[in-house]
Every structure is written in C-alpha cells, then in structure tokens.
N, C-alpha and C. Protein backbone atom coordinates (compact mmCIF):
# COMPACT_ATOMS: atom_id res chain seq x y z
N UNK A 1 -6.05 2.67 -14.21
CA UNK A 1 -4.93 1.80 -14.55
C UNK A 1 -5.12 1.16 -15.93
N UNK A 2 -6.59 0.77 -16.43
CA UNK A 2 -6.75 0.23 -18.03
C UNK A 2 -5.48 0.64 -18.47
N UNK A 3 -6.07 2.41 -19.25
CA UNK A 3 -5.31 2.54 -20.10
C UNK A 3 -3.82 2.61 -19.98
N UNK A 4 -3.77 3.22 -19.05
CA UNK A 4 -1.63 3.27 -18.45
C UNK A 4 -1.46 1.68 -18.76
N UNK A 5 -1.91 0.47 -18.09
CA UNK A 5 -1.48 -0.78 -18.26
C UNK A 5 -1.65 -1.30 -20.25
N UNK A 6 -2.45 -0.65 -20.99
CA UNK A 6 -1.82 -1.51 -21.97
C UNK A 6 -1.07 -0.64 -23.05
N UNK A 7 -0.59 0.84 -22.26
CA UNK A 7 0.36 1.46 -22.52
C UNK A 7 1.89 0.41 -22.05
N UNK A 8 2.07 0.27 -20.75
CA UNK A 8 3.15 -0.16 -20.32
C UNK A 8 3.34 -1.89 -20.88
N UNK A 9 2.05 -2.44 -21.16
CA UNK A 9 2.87 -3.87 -21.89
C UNK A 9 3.67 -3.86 -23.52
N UNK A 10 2.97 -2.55 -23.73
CA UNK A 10 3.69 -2.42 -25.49
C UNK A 10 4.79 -2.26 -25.05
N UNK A 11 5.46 -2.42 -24.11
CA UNK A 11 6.74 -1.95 -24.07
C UNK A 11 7.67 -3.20 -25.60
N UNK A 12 9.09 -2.33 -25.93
CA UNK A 12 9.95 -3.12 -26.57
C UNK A 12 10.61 -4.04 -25.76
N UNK A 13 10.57 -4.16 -24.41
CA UNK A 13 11.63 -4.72 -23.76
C UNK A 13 10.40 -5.87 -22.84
N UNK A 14 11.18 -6.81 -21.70
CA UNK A 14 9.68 -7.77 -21.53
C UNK A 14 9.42 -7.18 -20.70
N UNK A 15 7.82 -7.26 -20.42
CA UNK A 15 6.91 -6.91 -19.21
C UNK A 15 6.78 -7.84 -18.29
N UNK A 16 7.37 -8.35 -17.13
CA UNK A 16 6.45 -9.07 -16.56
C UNK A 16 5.48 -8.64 -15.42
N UNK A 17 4.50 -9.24 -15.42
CA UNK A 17 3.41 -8.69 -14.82
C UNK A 17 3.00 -9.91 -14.05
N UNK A 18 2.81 -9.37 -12.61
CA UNK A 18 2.57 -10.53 -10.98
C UNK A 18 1.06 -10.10 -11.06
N UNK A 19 -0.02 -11.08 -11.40
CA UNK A 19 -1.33 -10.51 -11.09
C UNK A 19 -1.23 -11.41 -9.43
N UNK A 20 -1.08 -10.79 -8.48
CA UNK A 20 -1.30 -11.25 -7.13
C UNK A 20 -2.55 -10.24 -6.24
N UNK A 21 -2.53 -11.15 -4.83
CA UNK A 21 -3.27 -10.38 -3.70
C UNK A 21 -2.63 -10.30 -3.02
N UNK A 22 -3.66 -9.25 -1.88
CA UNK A 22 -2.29 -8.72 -0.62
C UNK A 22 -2.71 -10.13 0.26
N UNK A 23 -3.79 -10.75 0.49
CA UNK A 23 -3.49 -11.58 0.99
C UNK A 23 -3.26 -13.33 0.82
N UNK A 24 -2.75 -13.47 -0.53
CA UNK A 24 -2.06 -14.58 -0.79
C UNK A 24 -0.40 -14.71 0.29
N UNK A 25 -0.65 -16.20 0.42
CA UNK A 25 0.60 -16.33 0.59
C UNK A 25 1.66 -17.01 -0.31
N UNK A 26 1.44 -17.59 -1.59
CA UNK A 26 2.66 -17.58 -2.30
C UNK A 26 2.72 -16.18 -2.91
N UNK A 27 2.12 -15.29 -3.36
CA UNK A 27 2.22 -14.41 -3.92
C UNK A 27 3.26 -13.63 -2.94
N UNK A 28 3.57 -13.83 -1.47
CA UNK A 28 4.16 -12.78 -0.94
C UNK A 28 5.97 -13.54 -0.97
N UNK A 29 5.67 -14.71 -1.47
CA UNK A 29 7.42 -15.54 -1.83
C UNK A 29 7.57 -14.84 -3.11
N UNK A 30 6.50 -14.92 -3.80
CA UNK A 30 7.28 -14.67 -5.38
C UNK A 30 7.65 -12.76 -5.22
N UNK A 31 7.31 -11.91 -4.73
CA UNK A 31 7.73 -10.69 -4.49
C UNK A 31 9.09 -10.70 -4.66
N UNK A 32 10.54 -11.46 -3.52
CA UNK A 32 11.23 -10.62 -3.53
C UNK A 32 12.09 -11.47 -4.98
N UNK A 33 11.07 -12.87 -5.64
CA UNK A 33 12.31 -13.78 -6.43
C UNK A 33 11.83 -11.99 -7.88
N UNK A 34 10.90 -11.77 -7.70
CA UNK A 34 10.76 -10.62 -8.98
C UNK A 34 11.60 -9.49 -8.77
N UNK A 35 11.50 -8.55 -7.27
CA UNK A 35 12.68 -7.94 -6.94
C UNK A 35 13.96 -7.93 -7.58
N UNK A 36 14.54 -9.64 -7.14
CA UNK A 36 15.67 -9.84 -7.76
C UNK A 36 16.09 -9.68 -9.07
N UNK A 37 15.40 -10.16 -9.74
CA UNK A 37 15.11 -10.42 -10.92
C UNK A 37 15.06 -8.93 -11.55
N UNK A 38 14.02 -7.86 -11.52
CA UNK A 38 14.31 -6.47 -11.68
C UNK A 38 15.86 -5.80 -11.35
N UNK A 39 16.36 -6.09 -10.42
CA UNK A 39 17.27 -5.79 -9.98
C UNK A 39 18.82 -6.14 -10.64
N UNK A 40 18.85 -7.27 -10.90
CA UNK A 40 19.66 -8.36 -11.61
C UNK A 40 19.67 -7.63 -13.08
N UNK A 41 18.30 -7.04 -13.82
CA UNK A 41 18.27 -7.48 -15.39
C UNK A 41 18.46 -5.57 -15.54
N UNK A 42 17.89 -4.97 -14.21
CA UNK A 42 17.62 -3.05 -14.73
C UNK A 42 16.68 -2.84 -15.83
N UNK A 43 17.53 -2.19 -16.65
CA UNK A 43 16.73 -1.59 -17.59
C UNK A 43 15.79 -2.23 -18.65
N UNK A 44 16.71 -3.77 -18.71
CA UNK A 44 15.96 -4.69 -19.85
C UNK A 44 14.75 -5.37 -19.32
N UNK A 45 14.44 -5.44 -18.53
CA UNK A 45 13.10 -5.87 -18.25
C UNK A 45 11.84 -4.58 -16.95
N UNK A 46 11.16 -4.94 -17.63
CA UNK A 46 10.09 -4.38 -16.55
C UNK A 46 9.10 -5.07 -16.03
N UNK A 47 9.15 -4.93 -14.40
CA UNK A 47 8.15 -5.50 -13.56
C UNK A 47 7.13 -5.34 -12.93
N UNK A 48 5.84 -5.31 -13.09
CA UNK A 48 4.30 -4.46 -13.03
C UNK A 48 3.71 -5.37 -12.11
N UNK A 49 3.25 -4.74 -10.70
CA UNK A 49 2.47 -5.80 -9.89
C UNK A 49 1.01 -5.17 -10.03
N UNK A 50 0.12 -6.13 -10.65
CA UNK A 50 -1.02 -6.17 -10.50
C UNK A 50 -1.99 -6.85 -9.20
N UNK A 51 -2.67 -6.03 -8.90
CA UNK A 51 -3.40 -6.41 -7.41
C UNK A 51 -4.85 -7.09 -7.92
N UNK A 52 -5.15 -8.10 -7.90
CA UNK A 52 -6.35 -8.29 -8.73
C UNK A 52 -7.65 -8.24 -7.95
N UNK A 53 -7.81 -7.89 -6.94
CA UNK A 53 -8.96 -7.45 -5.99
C UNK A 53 -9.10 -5.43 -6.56
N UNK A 54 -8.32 -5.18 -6.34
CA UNK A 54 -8.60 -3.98 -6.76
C UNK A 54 -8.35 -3.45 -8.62
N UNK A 55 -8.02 -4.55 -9.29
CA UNK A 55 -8.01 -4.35 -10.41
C UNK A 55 -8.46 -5.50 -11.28
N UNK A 56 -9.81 -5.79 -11.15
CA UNK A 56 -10.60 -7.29 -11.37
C UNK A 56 -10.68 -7.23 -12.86
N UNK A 57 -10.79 -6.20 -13.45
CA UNK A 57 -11.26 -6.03 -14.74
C UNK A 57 -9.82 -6.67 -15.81
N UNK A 58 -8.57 -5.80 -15.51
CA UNK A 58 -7.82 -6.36 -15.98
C UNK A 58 -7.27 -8.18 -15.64
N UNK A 59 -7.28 -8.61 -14.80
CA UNK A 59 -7.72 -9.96 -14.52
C UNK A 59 -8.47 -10.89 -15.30
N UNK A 60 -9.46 -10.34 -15.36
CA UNK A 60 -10.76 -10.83 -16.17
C UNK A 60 -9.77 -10.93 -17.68
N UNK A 61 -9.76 -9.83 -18.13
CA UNK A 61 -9.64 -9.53 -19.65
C UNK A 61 -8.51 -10.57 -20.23
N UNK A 62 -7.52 -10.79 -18.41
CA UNK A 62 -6.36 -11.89 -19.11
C UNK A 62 -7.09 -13.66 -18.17
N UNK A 63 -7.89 -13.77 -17.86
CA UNK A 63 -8.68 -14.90 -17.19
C UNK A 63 -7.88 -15.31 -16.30
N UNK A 64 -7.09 -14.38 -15.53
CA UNK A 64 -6.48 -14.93 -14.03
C UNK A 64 -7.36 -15.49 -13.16
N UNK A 65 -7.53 -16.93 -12.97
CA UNK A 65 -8.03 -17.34 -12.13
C UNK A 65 -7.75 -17.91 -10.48
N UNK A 66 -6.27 -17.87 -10.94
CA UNK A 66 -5.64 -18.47 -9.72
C UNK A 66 -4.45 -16.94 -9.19
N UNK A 67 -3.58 -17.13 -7.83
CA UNK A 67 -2.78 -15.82 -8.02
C UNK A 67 -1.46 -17.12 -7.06
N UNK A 68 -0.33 -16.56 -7.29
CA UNK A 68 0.14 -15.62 -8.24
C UNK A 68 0.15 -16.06 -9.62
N UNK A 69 -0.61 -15.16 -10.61
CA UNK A 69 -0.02 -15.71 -12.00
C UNK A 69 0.88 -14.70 -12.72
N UNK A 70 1.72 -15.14 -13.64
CA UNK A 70 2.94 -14.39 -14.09
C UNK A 70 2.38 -14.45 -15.59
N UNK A 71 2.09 -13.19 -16.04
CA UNK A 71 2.20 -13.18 -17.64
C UNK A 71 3.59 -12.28 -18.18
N UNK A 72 4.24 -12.91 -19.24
CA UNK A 72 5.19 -11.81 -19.62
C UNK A 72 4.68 -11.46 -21.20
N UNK A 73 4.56 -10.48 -21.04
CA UNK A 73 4.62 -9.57 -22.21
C UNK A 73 5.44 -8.76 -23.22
N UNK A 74 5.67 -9.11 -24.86
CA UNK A 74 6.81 -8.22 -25.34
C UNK A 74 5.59 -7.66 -26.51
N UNK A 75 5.71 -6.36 -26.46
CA UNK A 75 5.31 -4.93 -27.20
C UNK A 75 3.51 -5.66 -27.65
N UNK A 76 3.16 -6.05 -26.44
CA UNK A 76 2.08 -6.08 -26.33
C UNK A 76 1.38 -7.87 -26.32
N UNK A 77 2.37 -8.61 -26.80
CA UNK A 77 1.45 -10.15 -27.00
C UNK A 77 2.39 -10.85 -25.73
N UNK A 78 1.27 -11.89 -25.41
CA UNK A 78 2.05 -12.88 -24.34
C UNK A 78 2.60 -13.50 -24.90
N UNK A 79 4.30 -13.75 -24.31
CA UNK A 79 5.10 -14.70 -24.46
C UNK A 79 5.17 -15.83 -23.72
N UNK A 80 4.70 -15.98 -22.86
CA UNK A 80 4.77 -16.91 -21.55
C UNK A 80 3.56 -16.33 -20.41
N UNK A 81 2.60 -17.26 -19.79
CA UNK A 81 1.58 -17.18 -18.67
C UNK A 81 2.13 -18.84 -18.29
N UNK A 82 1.83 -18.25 -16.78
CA UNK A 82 2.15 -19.63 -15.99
C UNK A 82 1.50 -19.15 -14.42
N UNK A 83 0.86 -20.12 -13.92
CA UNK A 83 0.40 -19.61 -12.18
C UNK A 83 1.41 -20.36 -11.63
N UNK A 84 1.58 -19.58 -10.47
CA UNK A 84 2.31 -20.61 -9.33
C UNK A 84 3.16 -19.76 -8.92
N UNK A 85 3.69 -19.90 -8.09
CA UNK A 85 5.40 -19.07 -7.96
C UNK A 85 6.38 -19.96 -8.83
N UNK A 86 6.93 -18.69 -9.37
CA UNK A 86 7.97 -19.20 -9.99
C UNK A 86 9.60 -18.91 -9.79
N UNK A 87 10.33 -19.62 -9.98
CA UNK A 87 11.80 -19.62 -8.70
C UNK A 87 12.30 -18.52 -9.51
N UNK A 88 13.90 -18.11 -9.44
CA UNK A 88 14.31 -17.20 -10.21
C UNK A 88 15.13 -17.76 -11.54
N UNK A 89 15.59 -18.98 -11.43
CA UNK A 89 15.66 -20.18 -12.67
C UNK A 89 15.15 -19.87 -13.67
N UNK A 90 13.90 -20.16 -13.76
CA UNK A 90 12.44 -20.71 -14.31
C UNK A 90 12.35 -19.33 -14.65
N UNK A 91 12.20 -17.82 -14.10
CA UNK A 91 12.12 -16.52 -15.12
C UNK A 91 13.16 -16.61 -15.85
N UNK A 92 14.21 -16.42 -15.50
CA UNK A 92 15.51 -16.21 -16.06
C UNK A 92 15.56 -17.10 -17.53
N UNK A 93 15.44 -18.44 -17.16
CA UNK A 93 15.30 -19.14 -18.67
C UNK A 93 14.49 -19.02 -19.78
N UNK A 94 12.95 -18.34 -19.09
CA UNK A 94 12.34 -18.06 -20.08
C UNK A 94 12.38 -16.03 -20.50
N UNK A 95 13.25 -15.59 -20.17
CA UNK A 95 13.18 -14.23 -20.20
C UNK A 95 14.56 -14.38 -21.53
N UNK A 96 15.59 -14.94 -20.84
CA UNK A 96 16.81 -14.92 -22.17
C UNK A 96 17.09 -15.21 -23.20
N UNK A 97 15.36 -15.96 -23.76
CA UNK A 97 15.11 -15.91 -24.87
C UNK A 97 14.99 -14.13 -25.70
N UNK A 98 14.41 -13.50 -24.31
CA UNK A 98 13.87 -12.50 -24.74
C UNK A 98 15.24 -10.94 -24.75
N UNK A 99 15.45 -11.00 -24.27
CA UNK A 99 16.81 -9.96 -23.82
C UNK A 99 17.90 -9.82 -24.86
C-alpha cells in the first residue's frame, strides 16, 4: 500500500483519508458521514480508508496517534488534519475551499 498510497494523495482533486480501526467505535460513526460525503461530491473528491493496525507504517510517517483521524490531502500536501469524528458540516466547509 506505501507506494499506491502516495500515488493516490497526489491526486489534483482532495484526498481525504480516515486513518481508523476495525475496532474503534467513533471511527465506525464517521464511516457512513464519509460515505455521504463521497457520494454527495463523486468525482471531485476522493475517499481512502486507512486501517492503521494493519498499515502502522503509514500512520507513523503521518503521527496518527489517536483514530479516527482525518487528513485531507491536495496533490500531495496536507490541507487540513483533525482527530475526532467529524460531522458532515465540518468536511463540507473545509473541502469548498477546495472544489
């Protein structure tokens, strides 16, 4: 996954990326507000769930310490990191800067 993942944050359009676990439980609220959110925006945004038990390294490299944390990414630099769940508000406002 390394290299595919810092293929897919260069993207031109935003990345956001859920570093969660399977067994968190906010991480399993913020699922369907990202759903939506993918769903809502299509093509202009992309949404990458990172599992950070099975992908520790990339974790590390961005110092996720807590889950769920949300980094968004445009053509490779962070625009926004925040932990917590975040509502669909709170993406939306900080994404339509980006769109």
């Amino acid at each position: 996954m390394k290299g595919n993942f810092d293929t897919l944050i260069r993207d031109s359009r935003p990345v956001i990326v859920d570093f969660h676990a399977l067994w968190c439980g906010p991480c399993k609220m913020q699922a369907p507000i990202l759903k939506e959110i993918a769903a809502e925006l299509g093509d202009k945004v992309r949404v990458l769930k990172i599992d950070v038990d099975r992908n520790n390294e990339i974790a590390a490299r961005y110092n996720v310490r807590s889950v769920p944390t949300l980094i968004i990414f445009l053509q490779g630099e962070i625009i926004y990191r925040q932990a917590g769940v975040h509502t669909r508000s709170q993406l939306m406002d900080v994404l339509q800067k980006y769109l």
